[in-house]
PDB file of N, CA and C in Angstrom:
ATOM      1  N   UNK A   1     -44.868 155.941 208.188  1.00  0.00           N
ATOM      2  CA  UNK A   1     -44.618 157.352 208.428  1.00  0.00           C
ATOM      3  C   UNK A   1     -45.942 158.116 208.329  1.00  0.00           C
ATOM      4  N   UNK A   2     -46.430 158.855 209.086  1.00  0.00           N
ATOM      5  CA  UNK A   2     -47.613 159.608 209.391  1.00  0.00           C
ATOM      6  C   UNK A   2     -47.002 160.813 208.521  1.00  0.00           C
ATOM      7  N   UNK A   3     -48.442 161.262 207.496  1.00  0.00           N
ATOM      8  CA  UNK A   3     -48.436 162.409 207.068  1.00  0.00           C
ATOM      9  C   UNK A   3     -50.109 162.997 206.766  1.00  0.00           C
ATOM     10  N   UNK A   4     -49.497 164.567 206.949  1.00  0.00           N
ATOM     11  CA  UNK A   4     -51.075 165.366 207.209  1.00  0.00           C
ATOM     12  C   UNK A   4     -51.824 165.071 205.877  1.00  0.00           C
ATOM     13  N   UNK A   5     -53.219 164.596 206.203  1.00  0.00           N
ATOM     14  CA  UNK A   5     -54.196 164.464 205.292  1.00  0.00           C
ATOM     15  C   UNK A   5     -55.171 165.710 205.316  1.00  0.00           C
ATOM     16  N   UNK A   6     -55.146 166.088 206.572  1.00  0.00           N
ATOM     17  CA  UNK A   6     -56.333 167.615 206.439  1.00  0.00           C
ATOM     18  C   UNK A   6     -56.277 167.668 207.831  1.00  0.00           C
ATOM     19  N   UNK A   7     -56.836 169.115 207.760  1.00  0.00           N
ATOM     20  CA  UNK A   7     -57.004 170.257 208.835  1.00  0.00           C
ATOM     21  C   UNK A   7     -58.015 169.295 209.536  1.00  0.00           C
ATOM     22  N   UNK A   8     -57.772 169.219 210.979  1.00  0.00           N
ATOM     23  CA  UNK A   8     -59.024 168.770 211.981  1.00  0.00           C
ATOM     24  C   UNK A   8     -60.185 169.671 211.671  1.00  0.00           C
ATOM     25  N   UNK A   9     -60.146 170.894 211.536  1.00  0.00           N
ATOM     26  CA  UNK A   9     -61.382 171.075 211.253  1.00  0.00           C
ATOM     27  C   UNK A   9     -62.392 171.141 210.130  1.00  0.00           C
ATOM     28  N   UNK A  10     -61.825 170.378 209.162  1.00  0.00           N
ATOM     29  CA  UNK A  10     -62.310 170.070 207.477  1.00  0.00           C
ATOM     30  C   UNK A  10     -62.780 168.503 207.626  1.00  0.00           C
ATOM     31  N   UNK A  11     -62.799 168.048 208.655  1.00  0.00           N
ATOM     32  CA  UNK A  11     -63.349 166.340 209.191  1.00  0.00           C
ATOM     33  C   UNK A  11     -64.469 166.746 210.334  1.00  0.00           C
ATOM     34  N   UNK A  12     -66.053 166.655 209.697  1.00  0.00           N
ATOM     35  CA  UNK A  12     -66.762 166.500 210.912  1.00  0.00           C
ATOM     36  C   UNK A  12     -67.201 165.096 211.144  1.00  0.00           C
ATOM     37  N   UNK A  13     -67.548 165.212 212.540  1.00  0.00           N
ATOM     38  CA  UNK A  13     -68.171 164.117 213.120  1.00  0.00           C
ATOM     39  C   UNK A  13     -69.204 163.204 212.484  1.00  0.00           C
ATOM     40  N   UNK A  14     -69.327 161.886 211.945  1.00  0.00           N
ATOM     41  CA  UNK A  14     -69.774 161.448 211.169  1.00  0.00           C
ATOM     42  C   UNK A  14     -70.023 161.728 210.034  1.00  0.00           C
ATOM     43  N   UNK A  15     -69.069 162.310 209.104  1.00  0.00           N
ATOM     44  CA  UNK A  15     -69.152 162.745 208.135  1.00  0.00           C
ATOM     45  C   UNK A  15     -67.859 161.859 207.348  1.00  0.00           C
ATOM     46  N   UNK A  16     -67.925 162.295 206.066  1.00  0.00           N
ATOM     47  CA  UNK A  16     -66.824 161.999 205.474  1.00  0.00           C
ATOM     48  C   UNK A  16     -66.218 162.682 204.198  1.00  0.00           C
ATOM     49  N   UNK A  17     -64.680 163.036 204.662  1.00  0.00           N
ATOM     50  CA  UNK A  17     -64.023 163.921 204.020  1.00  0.00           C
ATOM     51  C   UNK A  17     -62.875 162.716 202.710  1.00  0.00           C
ATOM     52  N   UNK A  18     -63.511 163.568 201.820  1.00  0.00           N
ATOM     53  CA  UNK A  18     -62.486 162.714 200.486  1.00  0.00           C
ATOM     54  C   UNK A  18     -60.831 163.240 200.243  1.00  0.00           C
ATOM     55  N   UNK A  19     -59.719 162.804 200.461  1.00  0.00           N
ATOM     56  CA  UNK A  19     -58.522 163.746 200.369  1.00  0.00           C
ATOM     57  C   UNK A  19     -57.730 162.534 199.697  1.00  0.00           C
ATOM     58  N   UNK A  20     -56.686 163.372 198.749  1.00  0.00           N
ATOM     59  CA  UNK A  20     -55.547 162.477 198.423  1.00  0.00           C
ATOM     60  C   UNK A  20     -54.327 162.345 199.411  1.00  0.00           C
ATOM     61  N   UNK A  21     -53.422 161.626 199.453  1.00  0.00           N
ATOM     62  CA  UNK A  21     -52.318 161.725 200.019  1.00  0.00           C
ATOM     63  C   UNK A  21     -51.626 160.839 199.369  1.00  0.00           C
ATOM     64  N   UNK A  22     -49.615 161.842 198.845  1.00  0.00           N
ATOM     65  CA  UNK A  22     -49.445 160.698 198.285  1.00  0.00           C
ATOM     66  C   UNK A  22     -49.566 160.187 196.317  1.00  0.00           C
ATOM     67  N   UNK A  23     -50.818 160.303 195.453  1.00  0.00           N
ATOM     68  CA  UNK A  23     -51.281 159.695 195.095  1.00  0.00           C
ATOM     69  C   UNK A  23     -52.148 158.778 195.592  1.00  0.00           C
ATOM     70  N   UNK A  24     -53.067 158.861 196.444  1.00  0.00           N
ATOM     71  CA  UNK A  24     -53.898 157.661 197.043  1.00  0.00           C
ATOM     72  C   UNK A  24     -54.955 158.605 197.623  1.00  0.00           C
ATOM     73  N   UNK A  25     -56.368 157.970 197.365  1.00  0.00           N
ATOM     74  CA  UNK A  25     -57.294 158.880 197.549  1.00  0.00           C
ATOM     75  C   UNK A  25     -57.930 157.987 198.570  1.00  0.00           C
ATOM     76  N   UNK A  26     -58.381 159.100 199.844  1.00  0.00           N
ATOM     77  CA  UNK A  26     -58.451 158.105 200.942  1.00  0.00           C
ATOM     78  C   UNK A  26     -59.967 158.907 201.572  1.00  0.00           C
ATOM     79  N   UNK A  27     -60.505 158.098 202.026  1.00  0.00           N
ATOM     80  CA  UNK A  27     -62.195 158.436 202.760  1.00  0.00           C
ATOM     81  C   UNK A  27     -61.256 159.043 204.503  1.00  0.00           C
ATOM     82  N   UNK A  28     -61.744 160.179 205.172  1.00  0.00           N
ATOM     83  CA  UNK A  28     -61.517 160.442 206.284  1.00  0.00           C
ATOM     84  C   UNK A  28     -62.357 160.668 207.480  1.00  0.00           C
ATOM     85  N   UNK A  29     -62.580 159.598 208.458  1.00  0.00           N
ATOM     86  CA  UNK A  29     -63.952 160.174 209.267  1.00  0.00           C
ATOM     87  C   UNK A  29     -63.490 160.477 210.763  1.00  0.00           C
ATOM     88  N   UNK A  30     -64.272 160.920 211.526  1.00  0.00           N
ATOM     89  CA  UNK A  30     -64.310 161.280 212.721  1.00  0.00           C
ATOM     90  C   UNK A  30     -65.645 160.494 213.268  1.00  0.00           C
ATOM     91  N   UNK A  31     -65.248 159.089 214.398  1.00  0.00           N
ATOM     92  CA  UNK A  31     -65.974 158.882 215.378  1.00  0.00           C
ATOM     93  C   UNK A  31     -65.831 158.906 216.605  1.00  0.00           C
ATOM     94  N   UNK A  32     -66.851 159.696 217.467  1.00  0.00           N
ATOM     95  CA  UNK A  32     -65.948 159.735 219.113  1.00  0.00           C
ATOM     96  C   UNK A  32     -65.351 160.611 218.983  1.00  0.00           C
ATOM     97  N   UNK A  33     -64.904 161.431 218.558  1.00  0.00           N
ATOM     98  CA  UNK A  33     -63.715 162.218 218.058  1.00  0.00           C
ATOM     99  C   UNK A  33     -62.665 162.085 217.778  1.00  0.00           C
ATOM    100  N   UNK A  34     -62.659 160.376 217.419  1.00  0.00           N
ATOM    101  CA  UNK A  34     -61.323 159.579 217.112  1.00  0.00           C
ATOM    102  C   UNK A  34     -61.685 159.634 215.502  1.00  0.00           C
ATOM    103  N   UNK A  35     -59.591 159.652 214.895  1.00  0.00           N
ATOM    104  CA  UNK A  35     -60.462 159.739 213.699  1.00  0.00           C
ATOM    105  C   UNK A  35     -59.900 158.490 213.011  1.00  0.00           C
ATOM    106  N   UNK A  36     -60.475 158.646 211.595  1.00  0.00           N
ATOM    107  CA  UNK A  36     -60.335 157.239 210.455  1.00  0.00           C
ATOM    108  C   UNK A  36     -59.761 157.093 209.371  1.00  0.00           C
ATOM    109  N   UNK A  37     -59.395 156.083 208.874  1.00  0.00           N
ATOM    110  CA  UNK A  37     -58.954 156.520 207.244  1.00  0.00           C
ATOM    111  C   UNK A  37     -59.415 154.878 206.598  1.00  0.00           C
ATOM    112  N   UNK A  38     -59.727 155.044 205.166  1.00  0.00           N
ATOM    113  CA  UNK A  38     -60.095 154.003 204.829  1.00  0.00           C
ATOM    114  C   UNK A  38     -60.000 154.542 202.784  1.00  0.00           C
ATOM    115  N   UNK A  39     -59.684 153.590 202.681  1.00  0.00           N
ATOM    116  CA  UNK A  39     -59.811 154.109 200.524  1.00  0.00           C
ATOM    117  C   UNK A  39     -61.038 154.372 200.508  1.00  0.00           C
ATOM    118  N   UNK A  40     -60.945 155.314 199.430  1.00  0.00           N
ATOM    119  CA  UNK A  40     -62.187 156.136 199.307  1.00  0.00           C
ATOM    120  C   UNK A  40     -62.930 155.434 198.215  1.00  0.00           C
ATOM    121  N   UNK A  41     -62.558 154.540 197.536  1.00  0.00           N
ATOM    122  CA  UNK A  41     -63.596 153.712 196.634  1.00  0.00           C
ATOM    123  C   UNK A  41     -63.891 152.585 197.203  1.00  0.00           C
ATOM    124  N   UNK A  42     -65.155 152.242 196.975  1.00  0.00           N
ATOM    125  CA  UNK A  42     -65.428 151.210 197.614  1.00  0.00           C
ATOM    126  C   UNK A  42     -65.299 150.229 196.321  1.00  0.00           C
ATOM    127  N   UNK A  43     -64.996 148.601 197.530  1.00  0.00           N
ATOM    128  CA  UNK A  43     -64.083 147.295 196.858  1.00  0.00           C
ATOM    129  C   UNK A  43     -65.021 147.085 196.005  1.00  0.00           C
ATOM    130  N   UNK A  44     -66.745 146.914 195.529  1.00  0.00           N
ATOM    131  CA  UNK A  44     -67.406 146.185 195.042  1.00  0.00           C
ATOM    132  C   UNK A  44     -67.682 146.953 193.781  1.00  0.00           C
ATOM    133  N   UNK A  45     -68.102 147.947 193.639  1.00  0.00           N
ATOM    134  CA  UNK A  45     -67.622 148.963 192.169  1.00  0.00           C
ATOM    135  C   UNK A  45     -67.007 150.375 191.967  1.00  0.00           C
ATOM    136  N   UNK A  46     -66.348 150.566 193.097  1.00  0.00           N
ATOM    137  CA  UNK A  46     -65.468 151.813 192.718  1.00  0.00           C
ATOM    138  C   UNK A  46     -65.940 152.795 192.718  1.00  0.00           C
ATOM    139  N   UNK A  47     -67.853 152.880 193.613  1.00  0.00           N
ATOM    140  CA  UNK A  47     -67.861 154.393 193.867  1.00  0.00           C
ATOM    141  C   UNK A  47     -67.083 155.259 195.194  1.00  0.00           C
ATOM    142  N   UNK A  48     -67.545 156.608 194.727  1.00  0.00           N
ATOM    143  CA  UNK A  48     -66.110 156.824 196.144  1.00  0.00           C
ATOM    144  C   UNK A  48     -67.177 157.198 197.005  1.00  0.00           C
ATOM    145  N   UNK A  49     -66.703 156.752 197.906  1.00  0.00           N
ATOM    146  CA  UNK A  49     -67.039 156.930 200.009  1.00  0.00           C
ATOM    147  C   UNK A  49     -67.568 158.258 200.156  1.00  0.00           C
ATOM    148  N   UNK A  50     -66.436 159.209 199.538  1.00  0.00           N
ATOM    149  CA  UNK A  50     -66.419 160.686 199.646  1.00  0.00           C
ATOM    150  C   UNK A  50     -67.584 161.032 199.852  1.00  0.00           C
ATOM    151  N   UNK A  51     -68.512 160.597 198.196  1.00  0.00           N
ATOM    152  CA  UNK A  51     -69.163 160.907 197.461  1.00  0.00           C
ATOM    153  C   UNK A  51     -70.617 160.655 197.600  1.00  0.00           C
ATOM    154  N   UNK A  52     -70.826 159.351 197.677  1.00  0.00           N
ATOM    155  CA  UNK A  52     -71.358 158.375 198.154  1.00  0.00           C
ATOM    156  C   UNK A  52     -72.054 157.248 199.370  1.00  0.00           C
ATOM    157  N   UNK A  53     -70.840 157.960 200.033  1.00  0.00           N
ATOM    158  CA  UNK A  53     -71.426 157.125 200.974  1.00  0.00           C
ATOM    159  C   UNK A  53     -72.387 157.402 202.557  1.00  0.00           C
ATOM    160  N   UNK A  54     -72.581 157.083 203.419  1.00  0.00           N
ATOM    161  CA  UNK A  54     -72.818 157.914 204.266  1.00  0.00           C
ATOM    162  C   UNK A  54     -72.409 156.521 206.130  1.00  0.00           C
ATOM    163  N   UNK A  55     -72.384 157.888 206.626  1.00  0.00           N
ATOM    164  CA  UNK A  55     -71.485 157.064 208.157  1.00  0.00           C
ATOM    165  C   UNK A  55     -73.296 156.900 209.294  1.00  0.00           C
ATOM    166  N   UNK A  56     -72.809 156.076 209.284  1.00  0.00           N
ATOM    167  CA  UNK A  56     -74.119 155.493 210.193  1.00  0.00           C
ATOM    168  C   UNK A  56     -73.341 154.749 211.492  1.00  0.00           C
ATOM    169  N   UNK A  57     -73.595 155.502 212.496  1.00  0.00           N
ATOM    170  CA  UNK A  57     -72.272 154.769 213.870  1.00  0.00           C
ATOM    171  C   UNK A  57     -70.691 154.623 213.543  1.00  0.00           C
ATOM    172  N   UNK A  58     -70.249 153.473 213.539  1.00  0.00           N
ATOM    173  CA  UNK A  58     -69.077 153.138 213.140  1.00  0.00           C
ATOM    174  C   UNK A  58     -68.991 152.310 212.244  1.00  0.00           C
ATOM    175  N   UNK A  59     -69.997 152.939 211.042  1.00  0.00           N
ATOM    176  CA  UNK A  59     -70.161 151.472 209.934  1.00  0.00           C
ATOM    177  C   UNK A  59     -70.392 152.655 208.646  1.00  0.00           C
ATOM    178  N   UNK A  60     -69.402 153.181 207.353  1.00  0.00           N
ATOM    179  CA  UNK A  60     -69.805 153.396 206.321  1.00  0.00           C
ATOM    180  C   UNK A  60     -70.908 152.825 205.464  1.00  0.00           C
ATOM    181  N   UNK A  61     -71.783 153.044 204.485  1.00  0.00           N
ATOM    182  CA  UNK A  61     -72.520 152.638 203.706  1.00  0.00           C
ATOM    183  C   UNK A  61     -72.671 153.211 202.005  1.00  0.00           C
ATOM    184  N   UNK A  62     -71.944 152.314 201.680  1.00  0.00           N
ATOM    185  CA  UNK A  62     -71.664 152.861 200.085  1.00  0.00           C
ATOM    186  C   UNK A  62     -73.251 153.113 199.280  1.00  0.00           C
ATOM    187  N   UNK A  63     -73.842 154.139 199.300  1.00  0.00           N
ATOM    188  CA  UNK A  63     -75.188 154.471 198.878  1.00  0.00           C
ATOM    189  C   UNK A  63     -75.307 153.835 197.281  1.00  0.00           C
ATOM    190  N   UNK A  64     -73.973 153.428 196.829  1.00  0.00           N
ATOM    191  CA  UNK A  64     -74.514 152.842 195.145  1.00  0.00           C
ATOM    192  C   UNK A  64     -75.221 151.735 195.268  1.00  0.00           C
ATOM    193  N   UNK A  65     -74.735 150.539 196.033  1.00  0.00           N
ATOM    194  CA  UNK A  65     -75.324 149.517 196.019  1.00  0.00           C
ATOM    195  C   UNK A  65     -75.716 149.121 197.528  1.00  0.00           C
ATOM    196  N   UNK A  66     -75.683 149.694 198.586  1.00  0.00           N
ATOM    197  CA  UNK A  66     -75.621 149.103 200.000  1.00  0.00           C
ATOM    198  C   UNK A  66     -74.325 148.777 200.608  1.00  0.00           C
ATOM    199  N   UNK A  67     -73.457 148.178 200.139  1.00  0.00           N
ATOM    200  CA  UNK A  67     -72.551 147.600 200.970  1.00  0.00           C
ATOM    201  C   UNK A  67     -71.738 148.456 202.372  1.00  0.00           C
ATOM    202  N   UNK A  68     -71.636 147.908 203.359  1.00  0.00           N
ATOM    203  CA  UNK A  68     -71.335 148.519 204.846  1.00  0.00           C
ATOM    204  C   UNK A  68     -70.006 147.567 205.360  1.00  0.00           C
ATOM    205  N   UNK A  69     -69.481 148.866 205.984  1.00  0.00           N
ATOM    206  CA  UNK A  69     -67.943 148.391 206.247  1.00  0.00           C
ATOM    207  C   UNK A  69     -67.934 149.114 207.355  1.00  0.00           C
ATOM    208  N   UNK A  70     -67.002 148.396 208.720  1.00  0.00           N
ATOM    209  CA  UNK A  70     -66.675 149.148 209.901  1.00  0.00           C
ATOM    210  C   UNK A  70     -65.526 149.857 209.727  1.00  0.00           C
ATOM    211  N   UNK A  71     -65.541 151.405 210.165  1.00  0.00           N
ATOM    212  CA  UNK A  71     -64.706 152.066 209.710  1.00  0.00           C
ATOM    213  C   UNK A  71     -63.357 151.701 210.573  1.00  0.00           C
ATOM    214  N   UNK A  72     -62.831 151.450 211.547  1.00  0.00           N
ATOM    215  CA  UNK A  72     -62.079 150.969 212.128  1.00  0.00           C
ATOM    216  C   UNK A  72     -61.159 150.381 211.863  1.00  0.00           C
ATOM    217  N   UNK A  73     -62.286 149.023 211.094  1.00  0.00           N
ATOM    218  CA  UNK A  73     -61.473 147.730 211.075  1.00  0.00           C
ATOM    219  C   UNK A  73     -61.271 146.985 208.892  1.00  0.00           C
ATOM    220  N   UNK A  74     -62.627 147.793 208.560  1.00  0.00           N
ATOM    221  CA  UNK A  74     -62.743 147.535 207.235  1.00  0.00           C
ATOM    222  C   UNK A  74     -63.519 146.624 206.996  1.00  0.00           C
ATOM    223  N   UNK A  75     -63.847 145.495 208.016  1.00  0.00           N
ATOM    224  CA  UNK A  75     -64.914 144.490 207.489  1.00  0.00           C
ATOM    225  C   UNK A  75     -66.025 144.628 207.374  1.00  0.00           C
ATOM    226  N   UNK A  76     -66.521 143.872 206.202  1.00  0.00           N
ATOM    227  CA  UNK A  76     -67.479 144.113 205.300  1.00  0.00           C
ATOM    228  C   UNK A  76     -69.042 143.181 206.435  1.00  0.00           C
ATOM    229  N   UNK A  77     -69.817 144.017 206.398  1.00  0.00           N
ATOM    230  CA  UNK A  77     -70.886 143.635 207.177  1.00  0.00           C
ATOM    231  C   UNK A  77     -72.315 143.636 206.390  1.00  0.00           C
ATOM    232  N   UNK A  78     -71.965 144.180 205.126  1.00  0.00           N
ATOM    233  CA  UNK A  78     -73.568 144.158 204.224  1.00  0.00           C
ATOM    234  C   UNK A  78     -72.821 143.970 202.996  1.00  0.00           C
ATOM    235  N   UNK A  79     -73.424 142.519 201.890  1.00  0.00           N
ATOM    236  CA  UNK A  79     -73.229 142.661 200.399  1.00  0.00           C
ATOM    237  C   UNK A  79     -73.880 143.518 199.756  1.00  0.00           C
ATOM    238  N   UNK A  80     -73.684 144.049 198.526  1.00  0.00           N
ATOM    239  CA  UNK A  80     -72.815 142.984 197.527  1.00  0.00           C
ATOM    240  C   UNK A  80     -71.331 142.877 197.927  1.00  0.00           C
ATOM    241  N   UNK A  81     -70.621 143.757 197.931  1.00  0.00           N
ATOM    242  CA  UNK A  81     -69.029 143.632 198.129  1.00  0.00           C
ATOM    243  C   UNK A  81     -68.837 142.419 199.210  1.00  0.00           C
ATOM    244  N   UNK A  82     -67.481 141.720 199.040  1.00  0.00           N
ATOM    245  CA  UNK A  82     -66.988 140.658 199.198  1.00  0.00           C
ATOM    246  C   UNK A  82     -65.904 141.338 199.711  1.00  0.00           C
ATOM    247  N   UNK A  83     -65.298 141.845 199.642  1.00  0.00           N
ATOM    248  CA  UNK A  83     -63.804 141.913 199.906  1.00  0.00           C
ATOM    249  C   UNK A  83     -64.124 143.025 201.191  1.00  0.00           C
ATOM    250  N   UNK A  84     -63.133 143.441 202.123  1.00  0.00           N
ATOM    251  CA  UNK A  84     -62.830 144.357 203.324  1.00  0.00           C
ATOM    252  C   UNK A  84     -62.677 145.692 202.835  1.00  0.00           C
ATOM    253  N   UNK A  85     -62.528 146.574 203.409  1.00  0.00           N
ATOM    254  CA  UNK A  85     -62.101 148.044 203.054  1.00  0.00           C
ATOM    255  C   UNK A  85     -61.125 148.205 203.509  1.00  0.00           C
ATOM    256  N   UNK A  86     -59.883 148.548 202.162  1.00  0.00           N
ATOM    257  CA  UNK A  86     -58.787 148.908 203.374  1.00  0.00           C
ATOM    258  C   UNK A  86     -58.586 150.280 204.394  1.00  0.00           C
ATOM    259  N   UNK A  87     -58.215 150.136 205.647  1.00  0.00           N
ATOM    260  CA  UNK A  87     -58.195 150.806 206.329  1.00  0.00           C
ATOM    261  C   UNK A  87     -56.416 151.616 206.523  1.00  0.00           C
ATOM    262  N   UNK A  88     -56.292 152.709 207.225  1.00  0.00           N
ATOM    263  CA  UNK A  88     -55.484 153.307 207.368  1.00  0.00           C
ATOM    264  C   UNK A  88     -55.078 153.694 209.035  1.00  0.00           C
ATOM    265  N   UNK A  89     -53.569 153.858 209.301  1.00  0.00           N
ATOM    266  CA  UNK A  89     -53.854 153.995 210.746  1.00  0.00           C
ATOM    267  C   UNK A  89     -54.179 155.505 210.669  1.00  0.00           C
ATOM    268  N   UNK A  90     -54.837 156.187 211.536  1.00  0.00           N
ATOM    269  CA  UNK A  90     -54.882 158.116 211.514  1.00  0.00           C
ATOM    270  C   UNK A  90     -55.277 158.284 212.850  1.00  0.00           C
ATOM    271  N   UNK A  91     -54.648 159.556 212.933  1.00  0.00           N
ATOM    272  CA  UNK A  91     -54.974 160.328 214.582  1.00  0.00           C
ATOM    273  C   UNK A  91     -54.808 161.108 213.873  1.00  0.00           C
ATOM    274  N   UNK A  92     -55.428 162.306 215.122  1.00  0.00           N
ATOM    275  CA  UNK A  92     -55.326 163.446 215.361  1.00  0.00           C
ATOM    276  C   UNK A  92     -54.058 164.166 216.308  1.00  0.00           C
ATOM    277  N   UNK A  93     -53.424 165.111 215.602  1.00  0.00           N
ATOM    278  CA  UNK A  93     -51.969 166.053 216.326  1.00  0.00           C
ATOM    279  C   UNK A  93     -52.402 167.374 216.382  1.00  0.00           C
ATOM    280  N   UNK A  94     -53.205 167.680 217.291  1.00  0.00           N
ATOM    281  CA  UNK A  94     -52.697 169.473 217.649  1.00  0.00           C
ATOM    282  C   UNK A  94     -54.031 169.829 216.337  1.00  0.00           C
ATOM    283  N   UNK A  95     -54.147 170.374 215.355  1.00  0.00           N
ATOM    284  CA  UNK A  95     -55.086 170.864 214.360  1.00  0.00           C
ATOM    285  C   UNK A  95     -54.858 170.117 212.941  1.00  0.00           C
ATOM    286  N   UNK A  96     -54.052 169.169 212.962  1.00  0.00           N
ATOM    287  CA  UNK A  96     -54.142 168.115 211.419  1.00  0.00           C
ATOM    288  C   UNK A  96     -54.347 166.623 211.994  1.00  0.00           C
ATOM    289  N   UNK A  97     -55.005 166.403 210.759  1.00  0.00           N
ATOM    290  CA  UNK A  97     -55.402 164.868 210.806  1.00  0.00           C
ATOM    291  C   UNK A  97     -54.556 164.003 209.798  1.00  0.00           C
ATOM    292  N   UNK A  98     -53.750 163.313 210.990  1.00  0.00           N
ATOM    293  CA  UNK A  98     -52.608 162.403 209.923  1.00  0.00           C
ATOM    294  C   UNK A  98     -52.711 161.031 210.129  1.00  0.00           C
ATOM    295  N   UNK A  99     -52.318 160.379 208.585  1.00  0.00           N
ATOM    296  CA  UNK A  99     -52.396 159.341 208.233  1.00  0.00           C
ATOM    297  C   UNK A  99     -50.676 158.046 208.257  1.00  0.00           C
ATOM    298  N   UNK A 100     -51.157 157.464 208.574  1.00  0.00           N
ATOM    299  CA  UNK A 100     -49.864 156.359 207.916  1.00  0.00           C
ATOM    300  C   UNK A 100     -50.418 155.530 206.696  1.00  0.00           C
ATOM    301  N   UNK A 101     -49.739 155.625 205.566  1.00  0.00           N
ATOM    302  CA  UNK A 101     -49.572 154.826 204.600  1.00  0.00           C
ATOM    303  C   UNK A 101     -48.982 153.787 204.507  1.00  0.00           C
TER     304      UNK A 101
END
């Protein structure tokens, strides 16, 4: 079930917006003008995306330690982290950006 995570215009383009939904705190990006969702802590120590990280193409980069994940898909393309990022499905409707959980 798709529900609004934020206003389209509180998500810029390579950027990344930190929002809960839910209970679940989720990283939100815009590439292409397609948009993303992915947990906002990253798998290898739990800093958040929000916060932390920064969007380089279609690849996050958790600034604590390096690790890079395609925002898309979640796989992990730079250690330390081992594990994927989970990802979320999200589009865009009219002026909100919604998520499925």
């Amino acid at each position: 079930m798709l529900r609004k995570a934020a206003n389209r215009s509180d998500v810029g383009e390579s950027q990344i917006l930190g929002v809960e939904v839910d209970g679940r705190r989720l990283a939100l990006y815009l590439h292409n003008g397609q948009a993303f969702a992915t947990d906002d802590e990253c798998p290898h120590a739990g800093c958040l995306l929000s916060e932390d990280g920064i969007v380089e193409g279609a690849e996050v980069e958790c600034s604590c330690h390096g690790s890079r994940f395609v925002i898309s898909t979640g796989e992990n393309t730079a250690p330390p982290a081992m594990d994927p990022l989970p990802v979320y499905r999200a589009e865009i409707s009219g002026d909100d950006v919604l998520v499925d959980l």
